[in-house]
C-alpha atoms as a PDB file:
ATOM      1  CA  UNK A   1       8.617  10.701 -21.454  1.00  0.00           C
ATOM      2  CA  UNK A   2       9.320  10.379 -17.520  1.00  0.00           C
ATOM      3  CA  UNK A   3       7.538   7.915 -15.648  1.00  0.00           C
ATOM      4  CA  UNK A   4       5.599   9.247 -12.397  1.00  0.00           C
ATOM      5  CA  UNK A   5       4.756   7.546  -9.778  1.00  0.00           C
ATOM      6  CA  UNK A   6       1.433   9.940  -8.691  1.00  0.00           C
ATOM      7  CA  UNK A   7      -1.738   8.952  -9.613  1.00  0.00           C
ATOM      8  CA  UNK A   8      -3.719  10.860 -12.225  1.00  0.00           C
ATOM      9  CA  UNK A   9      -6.443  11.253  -9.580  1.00  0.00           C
ATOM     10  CA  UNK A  10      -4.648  12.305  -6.532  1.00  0.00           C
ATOM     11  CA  UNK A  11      -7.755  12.453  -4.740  1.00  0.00           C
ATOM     12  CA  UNK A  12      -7.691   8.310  -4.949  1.00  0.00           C
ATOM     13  CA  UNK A  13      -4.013   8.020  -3.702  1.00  0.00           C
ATOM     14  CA  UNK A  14      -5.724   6.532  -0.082  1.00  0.00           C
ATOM     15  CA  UNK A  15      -8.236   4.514  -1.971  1.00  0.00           C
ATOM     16  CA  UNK A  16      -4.738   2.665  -3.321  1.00  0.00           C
ATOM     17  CA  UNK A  17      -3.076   2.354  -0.441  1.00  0.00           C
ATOM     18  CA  UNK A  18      -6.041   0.834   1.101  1.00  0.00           C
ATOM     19  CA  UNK A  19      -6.172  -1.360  -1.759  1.00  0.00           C
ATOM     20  CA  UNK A  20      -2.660  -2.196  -1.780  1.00  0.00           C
ATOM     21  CA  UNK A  21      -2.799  -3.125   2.235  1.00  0.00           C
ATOM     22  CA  UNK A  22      -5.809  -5.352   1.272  1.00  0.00           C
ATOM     23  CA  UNK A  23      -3.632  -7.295  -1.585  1.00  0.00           C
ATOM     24  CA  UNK A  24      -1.388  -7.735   1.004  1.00  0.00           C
ATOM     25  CA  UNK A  25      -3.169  -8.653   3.670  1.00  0.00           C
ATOM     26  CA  UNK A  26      -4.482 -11.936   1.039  1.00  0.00           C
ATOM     27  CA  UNK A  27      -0.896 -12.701   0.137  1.00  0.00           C
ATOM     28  CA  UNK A  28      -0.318 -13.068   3.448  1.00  0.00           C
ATOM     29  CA  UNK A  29       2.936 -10.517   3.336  1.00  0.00           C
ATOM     30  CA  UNK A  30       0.850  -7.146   5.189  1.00  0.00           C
ATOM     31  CA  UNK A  31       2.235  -8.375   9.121  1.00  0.00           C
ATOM     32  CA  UNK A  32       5.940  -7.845   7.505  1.00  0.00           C
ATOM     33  CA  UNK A  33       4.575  -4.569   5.673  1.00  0.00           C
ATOM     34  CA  UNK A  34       3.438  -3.028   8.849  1.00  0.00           C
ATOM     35  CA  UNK A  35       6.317  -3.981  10.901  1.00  0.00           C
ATOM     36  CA  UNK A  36       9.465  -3.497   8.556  1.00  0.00           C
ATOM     37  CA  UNK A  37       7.852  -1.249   5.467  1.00  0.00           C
ATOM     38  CA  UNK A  38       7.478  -1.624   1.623  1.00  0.00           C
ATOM     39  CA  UNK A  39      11.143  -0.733   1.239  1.00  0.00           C
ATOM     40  CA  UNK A  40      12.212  -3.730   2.568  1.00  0.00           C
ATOM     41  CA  UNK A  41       9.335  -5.908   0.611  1.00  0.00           C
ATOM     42  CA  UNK A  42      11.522  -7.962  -2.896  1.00  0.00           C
ATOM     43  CA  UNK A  43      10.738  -7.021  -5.609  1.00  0.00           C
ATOM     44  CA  UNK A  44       8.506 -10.155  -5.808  1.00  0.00           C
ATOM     45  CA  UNK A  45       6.546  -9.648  -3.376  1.00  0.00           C
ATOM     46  CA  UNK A  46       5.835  -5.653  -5.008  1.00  0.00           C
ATOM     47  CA  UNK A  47       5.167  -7.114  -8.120  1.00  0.00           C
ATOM     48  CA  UNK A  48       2.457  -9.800  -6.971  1.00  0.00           C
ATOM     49  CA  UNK A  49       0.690  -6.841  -5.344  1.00  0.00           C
ATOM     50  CA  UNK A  50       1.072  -4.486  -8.353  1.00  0.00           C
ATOM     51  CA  UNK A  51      -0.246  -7.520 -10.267  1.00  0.00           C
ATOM     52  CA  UNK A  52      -2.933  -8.565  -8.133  1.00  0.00           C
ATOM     53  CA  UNK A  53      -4.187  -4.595  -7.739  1.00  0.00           C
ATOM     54  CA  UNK A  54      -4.797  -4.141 -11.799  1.00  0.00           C
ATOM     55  CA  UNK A  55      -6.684  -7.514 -11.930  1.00  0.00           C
ATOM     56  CA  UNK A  56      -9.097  -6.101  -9.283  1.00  0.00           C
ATOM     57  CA  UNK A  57      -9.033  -2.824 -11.107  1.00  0.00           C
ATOM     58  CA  UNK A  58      -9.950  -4.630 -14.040  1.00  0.00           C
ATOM     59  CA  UNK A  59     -12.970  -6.912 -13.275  1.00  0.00           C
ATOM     60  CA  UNK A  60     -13.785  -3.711 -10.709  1.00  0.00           C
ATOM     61  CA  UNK A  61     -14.030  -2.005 -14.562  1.00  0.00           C
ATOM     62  CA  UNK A  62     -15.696  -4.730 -16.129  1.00  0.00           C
ATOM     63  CA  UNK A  63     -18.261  -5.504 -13.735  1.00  0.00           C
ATOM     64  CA  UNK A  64     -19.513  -1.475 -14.225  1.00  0.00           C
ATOM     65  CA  UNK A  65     -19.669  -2.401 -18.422  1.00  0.00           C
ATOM     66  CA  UNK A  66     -22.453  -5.086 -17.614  1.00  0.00           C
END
């Protein structure tokens, strides 16, 4: 099966982008996003993001369980 890279919701495409900006902003990488783009980000630095966006997905989840 094909990967996509669209969210199932597309409504909350924004709501990620704001997200990922904000994961960004803490790793202290969003000054270089701004000025040169995620293109020229390593792979790295995308994958700390990525990482650091599904734990705050995650306790965002858990937190709505209690």
């Amino acid at each position: 099966m094909a990967r996509s890279n669209k969210p199932v919701n597309p409504g909350a495409e924004n709501a990620l982008d704001r997200m990922k900006m904000e994961v960004a902003n803490e790793l202290g990488i969003s000054e270089r996003v701004r000025s040169q783009g995620w293109s020229t980000m390593t792979s790295a630095d995308c994958g700390r993001v990525g990482g650091h966006m599904v734990r705050k997905m995650i306790e965002q989840y858990e937190s709505t369980l209690q």
